[in-house]
Protein backbone atom coordinates (compact mmCIF):
# COMPACT_ATOMS: atom_id res chain seq x y z
CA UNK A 1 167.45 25.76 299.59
CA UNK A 2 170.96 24.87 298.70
CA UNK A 3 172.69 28.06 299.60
CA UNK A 4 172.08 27.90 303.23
CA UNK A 5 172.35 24.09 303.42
CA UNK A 6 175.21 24.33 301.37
CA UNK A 7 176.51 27.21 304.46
CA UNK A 8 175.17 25.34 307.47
CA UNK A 9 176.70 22.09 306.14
CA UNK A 10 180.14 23.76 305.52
CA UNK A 11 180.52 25.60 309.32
CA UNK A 12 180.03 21.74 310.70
CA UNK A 13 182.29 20.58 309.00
CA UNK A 14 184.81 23.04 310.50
CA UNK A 15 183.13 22.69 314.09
CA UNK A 16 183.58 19.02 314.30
CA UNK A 17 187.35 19.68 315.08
CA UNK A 18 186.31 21.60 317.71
CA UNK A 19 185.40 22.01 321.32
CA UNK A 20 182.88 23.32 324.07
CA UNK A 21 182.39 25.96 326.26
CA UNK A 22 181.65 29.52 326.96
CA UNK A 23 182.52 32.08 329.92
CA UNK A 24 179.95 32.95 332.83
CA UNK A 25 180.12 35.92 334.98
CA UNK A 26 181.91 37.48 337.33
CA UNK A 27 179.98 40.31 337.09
CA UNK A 28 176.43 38.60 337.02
CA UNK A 29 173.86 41.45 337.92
CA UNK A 30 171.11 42.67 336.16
CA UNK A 31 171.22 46.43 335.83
CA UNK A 32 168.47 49.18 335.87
CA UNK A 33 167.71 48.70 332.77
CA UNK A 34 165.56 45.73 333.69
CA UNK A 35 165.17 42.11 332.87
CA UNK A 36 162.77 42.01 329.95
CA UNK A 37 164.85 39.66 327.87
CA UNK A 38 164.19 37.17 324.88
CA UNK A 39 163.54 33.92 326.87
CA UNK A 40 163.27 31.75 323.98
CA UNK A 41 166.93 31.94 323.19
CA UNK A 42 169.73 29.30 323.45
CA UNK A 43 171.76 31.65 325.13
CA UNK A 44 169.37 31.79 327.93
CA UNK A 45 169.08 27.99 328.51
CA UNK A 46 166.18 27.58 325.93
CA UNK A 47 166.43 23.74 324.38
CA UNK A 48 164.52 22.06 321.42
CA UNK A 49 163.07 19.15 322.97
CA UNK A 50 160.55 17.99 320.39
CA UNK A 51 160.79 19.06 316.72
CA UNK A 52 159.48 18.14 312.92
CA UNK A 53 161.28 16.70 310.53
CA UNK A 54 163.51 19.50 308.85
CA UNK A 55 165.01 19.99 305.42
CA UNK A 56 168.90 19.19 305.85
CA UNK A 57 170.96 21.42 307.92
CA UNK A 58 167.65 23.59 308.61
CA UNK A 59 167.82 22.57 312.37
CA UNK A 60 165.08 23.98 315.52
CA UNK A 61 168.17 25.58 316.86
CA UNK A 62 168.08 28.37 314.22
CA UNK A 63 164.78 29.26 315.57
CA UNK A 64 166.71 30.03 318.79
CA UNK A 65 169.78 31.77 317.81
CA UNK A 66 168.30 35.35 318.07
CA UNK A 67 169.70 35.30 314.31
CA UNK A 68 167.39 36.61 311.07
CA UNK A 69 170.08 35.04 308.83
CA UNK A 70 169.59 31.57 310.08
CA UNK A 71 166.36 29.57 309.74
CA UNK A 72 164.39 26.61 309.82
CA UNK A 73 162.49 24.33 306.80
CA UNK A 74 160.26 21.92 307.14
CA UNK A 75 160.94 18.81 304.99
CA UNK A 76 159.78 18.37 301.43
CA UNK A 77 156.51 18.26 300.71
CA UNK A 78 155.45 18.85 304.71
CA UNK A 79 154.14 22.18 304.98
CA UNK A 80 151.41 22.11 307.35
CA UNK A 81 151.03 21.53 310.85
CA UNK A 82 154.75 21.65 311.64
CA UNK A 83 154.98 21.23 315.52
CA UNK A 84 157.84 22.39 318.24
CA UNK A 85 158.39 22.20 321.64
CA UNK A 86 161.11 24.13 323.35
CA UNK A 87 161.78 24.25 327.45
CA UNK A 88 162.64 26.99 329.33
CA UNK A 89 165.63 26.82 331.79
CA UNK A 90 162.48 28.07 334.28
CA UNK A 91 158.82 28.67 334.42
CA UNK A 92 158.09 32.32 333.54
CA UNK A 93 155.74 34.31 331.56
CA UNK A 94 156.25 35.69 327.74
CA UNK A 95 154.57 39.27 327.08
CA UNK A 96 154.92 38.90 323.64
CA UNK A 97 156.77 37.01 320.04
CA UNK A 98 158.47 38.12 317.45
CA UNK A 99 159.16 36.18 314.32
CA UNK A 100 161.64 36.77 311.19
CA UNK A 101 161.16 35.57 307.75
CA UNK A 102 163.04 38.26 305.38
CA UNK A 103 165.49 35.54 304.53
CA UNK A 104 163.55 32.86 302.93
CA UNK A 105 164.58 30.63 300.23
CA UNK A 106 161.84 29.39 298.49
CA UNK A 107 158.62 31.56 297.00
CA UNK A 108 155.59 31.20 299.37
CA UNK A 109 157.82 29.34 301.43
CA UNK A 110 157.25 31.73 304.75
CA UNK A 111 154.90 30.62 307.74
CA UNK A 112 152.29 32.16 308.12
CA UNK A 113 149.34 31.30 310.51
CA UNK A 114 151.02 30.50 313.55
CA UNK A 115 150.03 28.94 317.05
CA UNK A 116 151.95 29.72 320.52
CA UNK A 117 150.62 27.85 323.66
CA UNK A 118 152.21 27.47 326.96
CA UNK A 119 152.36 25.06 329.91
CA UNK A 120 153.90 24.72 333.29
CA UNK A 121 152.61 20.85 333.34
CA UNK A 122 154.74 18.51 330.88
CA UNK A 123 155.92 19.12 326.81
CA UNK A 124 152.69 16.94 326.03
CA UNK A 125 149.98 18.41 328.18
CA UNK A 126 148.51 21.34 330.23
CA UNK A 127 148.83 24.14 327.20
CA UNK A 128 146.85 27.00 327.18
CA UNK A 129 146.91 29.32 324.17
CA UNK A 130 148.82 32.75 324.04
CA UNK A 131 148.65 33.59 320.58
CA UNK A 132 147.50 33.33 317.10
CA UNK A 133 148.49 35.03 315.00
CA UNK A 134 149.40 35.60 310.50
CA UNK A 135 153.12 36.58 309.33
CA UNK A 136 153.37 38.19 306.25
CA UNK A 137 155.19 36.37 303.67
CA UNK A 138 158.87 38.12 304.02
CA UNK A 139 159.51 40.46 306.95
CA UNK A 140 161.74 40.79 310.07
CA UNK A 141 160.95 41.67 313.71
CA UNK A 142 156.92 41.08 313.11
CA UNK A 143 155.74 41.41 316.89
CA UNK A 144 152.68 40.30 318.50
CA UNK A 145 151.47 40.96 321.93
CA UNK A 146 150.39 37.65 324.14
CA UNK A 147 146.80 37.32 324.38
CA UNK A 148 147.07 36.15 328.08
CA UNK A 149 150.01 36.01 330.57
CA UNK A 150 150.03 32.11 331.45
CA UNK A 151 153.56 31.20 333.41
CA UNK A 152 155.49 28.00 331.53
CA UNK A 153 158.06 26.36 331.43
CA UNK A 154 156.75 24.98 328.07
CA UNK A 155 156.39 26.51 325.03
CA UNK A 156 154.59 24.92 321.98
CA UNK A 157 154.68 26.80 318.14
CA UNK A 158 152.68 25.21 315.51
CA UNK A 159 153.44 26.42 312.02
CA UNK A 160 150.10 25.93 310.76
CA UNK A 161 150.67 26.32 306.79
CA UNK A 162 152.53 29.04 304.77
CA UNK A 163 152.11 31.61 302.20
CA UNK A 164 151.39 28.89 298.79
CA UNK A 165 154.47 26.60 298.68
CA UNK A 166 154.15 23.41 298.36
CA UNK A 167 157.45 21.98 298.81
CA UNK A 168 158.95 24.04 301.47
CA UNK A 169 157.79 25.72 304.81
CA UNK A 170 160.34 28.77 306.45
CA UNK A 171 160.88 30.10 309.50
CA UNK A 172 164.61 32.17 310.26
CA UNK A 173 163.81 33.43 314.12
CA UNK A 174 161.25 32.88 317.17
CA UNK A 175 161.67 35.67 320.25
CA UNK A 176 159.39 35.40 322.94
CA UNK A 177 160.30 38.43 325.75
CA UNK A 178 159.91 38.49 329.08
CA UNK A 179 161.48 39.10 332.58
CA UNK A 180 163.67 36.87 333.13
CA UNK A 181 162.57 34.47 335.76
CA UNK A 182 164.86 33.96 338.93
CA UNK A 183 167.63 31.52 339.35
CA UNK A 184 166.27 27.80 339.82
CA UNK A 185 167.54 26.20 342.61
CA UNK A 186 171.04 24.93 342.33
CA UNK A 187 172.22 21.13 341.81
CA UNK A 188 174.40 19.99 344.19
CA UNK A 189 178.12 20.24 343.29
CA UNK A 190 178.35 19.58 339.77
CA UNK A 191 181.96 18.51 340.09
CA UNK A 192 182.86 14.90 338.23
CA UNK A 193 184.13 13.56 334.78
CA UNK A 194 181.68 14.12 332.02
CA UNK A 195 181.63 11.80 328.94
CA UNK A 196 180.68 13.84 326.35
CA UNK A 197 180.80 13.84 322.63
CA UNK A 198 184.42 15.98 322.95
CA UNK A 199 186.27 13.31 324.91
CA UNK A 200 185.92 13.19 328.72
CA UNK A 201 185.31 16.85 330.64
CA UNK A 202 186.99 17.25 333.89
CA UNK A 203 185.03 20.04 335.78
CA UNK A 204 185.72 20.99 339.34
CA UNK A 205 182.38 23.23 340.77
CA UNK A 206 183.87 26.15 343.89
CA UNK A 207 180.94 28.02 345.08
CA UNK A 208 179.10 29.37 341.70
CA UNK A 209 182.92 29.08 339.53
CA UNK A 210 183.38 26.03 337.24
CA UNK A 211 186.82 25.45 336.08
CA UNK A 212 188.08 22.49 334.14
CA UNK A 213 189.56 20.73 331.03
CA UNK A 214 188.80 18.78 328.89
CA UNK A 215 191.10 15.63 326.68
CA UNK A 216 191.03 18.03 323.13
CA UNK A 217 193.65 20.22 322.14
CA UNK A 218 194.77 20.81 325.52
CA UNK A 219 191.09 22.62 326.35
CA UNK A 220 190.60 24.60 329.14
CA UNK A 221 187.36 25.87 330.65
CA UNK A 222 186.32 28.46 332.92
CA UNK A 223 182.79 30.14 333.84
CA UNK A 224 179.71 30.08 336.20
CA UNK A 225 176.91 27.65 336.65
CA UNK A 226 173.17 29.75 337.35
CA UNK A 227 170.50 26.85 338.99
CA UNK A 228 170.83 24.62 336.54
CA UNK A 229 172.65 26.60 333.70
CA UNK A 230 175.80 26.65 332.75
CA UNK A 231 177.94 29.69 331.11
CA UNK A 232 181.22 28.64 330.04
CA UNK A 233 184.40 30.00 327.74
CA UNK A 234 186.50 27.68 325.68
CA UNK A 235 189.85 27.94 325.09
CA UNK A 236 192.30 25.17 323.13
CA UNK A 237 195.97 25.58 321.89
CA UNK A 238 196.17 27.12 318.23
CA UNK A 239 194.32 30.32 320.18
CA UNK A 240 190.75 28.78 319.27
CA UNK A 241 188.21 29.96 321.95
CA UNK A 242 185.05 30.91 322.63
CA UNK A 243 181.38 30.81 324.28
CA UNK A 244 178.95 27.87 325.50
CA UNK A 245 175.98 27.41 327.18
CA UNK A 246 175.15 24.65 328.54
CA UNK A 247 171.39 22.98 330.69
CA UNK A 248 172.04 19.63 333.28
CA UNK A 249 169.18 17.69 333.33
CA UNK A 250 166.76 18.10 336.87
CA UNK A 251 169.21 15.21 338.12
CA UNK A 252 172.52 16.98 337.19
CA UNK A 253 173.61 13.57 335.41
CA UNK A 254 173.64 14.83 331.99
CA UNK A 255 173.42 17.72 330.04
CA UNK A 256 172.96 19.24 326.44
CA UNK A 257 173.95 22.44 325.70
CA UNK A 258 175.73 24.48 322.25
CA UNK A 259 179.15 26.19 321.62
CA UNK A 260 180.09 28.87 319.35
CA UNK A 261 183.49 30.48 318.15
CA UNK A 262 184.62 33.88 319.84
CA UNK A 263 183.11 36.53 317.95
CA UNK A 264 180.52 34.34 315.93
CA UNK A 265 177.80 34.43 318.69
CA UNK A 266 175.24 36.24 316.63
CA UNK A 267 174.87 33.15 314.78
CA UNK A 268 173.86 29.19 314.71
CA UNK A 269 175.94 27.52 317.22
CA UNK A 270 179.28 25.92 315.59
CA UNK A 271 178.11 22.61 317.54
CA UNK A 272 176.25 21.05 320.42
CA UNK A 273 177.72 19.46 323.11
CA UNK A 274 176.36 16.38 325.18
CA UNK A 275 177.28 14.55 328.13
CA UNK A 276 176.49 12.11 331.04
CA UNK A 277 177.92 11.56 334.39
CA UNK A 278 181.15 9.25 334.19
CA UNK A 279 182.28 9.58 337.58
CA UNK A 280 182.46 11.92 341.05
CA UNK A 281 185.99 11.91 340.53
CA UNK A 282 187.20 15.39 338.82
CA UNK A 283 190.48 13.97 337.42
CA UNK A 284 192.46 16.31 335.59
CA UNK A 285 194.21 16.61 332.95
CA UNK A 286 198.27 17.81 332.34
CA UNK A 287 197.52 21.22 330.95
CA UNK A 288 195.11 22.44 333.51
CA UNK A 289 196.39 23.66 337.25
CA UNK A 290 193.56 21.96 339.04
CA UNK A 291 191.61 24.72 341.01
CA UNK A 292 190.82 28.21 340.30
CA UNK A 293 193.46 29.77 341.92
CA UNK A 294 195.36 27.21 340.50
CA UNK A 295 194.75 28.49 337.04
CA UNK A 296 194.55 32.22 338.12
CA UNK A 297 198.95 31.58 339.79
CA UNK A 298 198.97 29.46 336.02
CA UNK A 299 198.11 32.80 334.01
CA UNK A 300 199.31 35.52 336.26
CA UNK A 301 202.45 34.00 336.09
CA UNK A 302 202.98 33.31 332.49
CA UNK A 303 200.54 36.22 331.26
CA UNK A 304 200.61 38.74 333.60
CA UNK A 305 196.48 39.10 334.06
CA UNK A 306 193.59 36.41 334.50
CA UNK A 307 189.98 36.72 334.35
CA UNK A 308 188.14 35.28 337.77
CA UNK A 309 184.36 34.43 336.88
CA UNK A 310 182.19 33.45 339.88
CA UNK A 311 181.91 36.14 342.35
CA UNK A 312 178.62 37.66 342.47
CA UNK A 313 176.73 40.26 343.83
CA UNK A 314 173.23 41.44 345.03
CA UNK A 315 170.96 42.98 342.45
CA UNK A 316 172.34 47.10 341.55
CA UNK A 317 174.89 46.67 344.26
CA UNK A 318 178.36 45.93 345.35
CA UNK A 319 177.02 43.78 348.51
CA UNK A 320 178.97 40.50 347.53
CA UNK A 321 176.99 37.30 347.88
CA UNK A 322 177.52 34.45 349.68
CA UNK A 323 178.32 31.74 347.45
CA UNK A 324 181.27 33.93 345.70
CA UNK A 325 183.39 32.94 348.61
CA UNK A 326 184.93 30.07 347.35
CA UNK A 327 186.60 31.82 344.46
CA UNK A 328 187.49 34.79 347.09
CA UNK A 329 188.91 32.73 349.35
CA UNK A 330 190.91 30.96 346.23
CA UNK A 331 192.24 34.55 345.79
CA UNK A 332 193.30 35.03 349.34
CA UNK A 333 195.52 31.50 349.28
CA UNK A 334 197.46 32.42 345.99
CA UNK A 335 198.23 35.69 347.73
CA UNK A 336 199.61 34.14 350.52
CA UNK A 337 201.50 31.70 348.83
CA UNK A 338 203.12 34.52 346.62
CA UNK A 339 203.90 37.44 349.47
CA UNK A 340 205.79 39.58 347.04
CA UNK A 341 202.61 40.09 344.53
CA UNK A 342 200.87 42.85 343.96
CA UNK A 343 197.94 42.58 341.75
CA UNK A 344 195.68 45.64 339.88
CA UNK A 345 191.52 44.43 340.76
CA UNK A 346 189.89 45.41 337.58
CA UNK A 347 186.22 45.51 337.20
CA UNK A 348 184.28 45.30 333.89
CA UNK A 349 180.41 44.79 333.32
CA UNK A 350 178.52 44.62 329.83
CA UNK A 351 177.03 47.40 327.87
CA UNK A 352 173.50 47.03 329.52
CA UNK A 353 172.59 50.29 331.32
CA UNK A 354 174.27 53.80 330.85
CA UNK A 355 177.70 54.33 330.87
CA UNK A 356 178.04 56.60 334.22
CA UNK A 357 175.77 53.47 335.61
CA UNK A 358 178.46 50.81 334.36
CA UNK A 359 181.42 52.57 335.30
CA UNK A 360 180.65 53.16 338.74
CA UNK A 361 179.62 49.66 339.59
CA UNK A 362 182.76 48.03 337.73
CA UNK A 363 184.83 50.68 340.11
CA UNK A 364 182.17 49.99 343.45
CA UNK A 365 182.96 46.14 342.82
CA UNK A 366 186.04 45.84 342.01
CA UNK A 367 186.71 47.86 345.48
CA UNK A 368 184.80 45.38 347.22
CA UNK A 369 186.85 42.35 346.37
CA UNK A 370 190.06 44.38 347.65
CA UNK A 371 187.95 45.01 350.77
CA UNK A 372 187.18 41.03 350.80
CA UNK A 373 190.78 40.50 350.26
CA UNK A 374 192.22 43.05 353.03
CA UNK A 375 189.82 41.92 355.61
CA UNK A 376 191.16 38.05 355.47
CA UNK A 377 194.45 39.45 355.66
CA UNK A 378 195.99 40.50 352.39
CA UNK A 379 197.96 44.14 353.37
CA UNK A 380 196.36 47.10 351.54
CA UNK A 381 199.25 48.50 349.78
CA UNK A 382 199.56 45.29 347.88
CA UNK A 383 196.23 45.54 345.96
CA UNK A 384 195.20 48.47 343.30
CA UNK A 385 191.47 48.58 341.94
CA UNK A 386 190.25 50.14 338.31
CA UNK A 387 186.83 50.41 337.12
CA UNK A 388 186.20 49.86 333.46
CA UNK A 389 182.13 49.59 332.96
CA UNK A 390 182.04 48.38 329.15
CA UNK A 391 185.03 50.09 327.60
CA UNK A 392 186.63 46.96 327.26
CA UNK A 393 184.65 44.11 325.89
CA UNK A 394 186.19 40.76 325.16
CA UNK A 395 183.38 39.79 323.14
CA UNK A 396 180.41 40.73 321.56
CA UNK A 397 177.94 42.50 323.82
CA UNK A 398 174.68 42.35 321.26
CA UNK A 399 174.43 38.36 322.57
CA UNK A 400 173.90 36.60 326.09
CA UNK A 401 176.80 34.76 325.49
CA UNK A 402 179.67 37.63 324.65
CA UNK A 403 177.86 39.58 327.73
CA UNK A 404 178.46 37.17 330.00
CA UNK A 405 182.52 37.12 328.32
CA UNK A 406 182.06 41.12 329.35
CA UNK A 407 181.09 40.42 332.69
CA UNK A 408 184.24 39.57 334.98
CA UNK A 409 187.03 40.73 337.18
CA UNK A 410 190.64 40.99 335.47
CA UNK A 411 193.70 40.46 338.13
CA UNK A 412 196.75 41.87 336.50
CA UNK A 413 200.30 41.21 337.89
CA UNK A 414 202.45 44.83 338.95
């Protein structure tokens, strides 16, 4: 046991000098590919809401962090009848599990007869049963079909005892696939202060785009919020950025959600992050422009390119949807204001789907924000678009959360 704790206790104590936040989508579509995703992930929304006692550093969220190399253990001596619930960002129905316990510590130490029910009801009621089933002492990827389809929002695994130890029960990763449900209805306007375990968040909601800061290291965020889900990137002075996701509660008045360091997303978060509902008020801080096209005049001006997250489109198409206006129409007002700009439209998705597929969207999309643009007035001659598909990831497309880096719009200054 004491080389992972030894690990896991190490990373937090370089996270807790750290911040929040990951990056959404400008480019949130699902492609033809499909949807049949691992809903029991963090990067999907999935939370640990009830969980056994655990060995030190062994946390529930390991189960969730589509990571082999990161696991759960029970707590000395408690090797039966170890009981989670985790909740779904939205009711949907898991075709089948997967489980990883290659990486155990301890002899006999691996789960092994295991218990999945669902329920749509509450975390302490309504379950129905969707799988039994016996791991074998050390393996990855073992995969088990559901027994029934039941649709959840719900889902209860009870390690029921392990393979002979007995001071220690293991468990490194818990998958359950399926398509992923649709978008739950959205909160009203998220926009406020946040008091959170990072100092106070100042987040400012336009359409589907979240922008903000927050009092740390001069922290800036940027992203999407999805129903209730929020997809967020990080950035602070000293260059430190990366992913979050964060869940509000039904209410929007809190939320809970995890953060990781840019390029470490195949892992255990670095840290969680918390908060509750301060004020309406947005605020500000002096490091942050206070708007999205704010920040977009910010970078363009002292970089030369920004990323715009928030402008989204009908399933396979370039057909852009309603709620991106807000961001558009944040575009169309730093043109304006700045008559002798012209600005390159670049489009780039994530590596889901062929690369012919990918390319021509990014190029179909990113020619339907210059025809946005152009029809509220912008001249022609002043905008340029590029397609890129996934030839130029900014983060790590094997996770949810370096996808949704992937998927954006780029403005670069001419």
């Amino acid at each position: 046991m004491n080389k992972k704790s030894a690990f896991f206790l190490l990373a937090l104590a370089v996270i807790i000098t750290s911040s929040v936040v990951m990056t959404a989508d400008l480019f949130s579509y699902t492609q033809q590919t499909g949807n049949y995703i691992n809903l029991l992930s963090i990067q999907e929304g999935t939370l640990p809401i009830l969980v056994p006692p655990s060995y030190h550093g062994w946390t529930a969220e390991c189960l969730l962090d589509d990571s082999p190399s990161s696991g759960w253990a029970s707590e000395k001596g408690k090797v039966n009848d170890n009981r989670f619930v985790f909740e779904l960002i939205a009711s949907a129905e898991i075709e089948s599990f997967e489980f990883d316990s290659a990486a155990i510590d301890s002899e006999g130490a691996g789960a092994k007869d295991v218990l999945v029910e669902i329920s749509d009801t509450s975390p302490d009621m309504g379950y129905e049963t969707v799988l039994r089933a016996t791991l074998a002492p050390r393996a990855d990827g073992q995969k088990f079909a559901a027994v029934k389809k039941v649709r959840g929002r719900f889902v209860r695994l009870t390690l029921l005892n392990n393979h002979g130890s007995a001071k220690y029960t293991e468990l490194f990763s818990f998958r359950g696939y399926g398509v992923k449900p649709a978008v739950p209805s959205p909160l009203e306007n998220v926009s406020g202060t946040y008091a959170t375990n990072y100092k106070d968040f100042h987040v400012l909601q336009q359409g589907t785009a979240l922008t903000g800061c927050y009092e740390y290291k001069e922290g800036i965020l940027d992203g999407v919020i999805e129903g209730r889900l929020m997809k967020i990137t990080w950035s602070e002075t000293g260059e430190q950025s990366g992913p979050a996701v964060m869940v509000f509660a039904p209410d929007g008045q809190s939320f809970k959600g995890y953060w990781w360091y840019r390029g470490n997303e195949r892992n255990v978060p670095n840290g969680s992050w918390t908060g509750k509902k301060a004020s309406t008020e947005v605020g500000g801080c002096p490091h942050w422009a206070g708007s999205v096209g704010g920040e977009l005049k910010k970078k363009l001006s002292s970089e030369g390119r920004a990323r715009v997250y928030g402008i989204l489109f009908d399933l396979d198409s370039a057909v852009i949807r309603p709620e991106s206006r807000p961001v558009l129409e944040e575009m169309v007002s730093l043109l304006r204001s700045e008559p002798g700009w012209k600005l390159m439209i670049e489009g780039h998705t994530d590596s889901t789907g062929t690369a012919a597929y990918n390319q021509n969207l990014s190029e179909k999309r990113a020619a339907a924000v210059k025809d946005y643009l152009t029809a509220a007035g912008i001249p022609a001659e002043r905008l340029q678009t590029v397609g890129y598909g996934a030839t130029r990831p900014v983060a790590d497309n094997a996770t949810e959360a370096g996808r949704a880096q992937n998927r954006r719009v780029e403005l670069v200054k001419q």
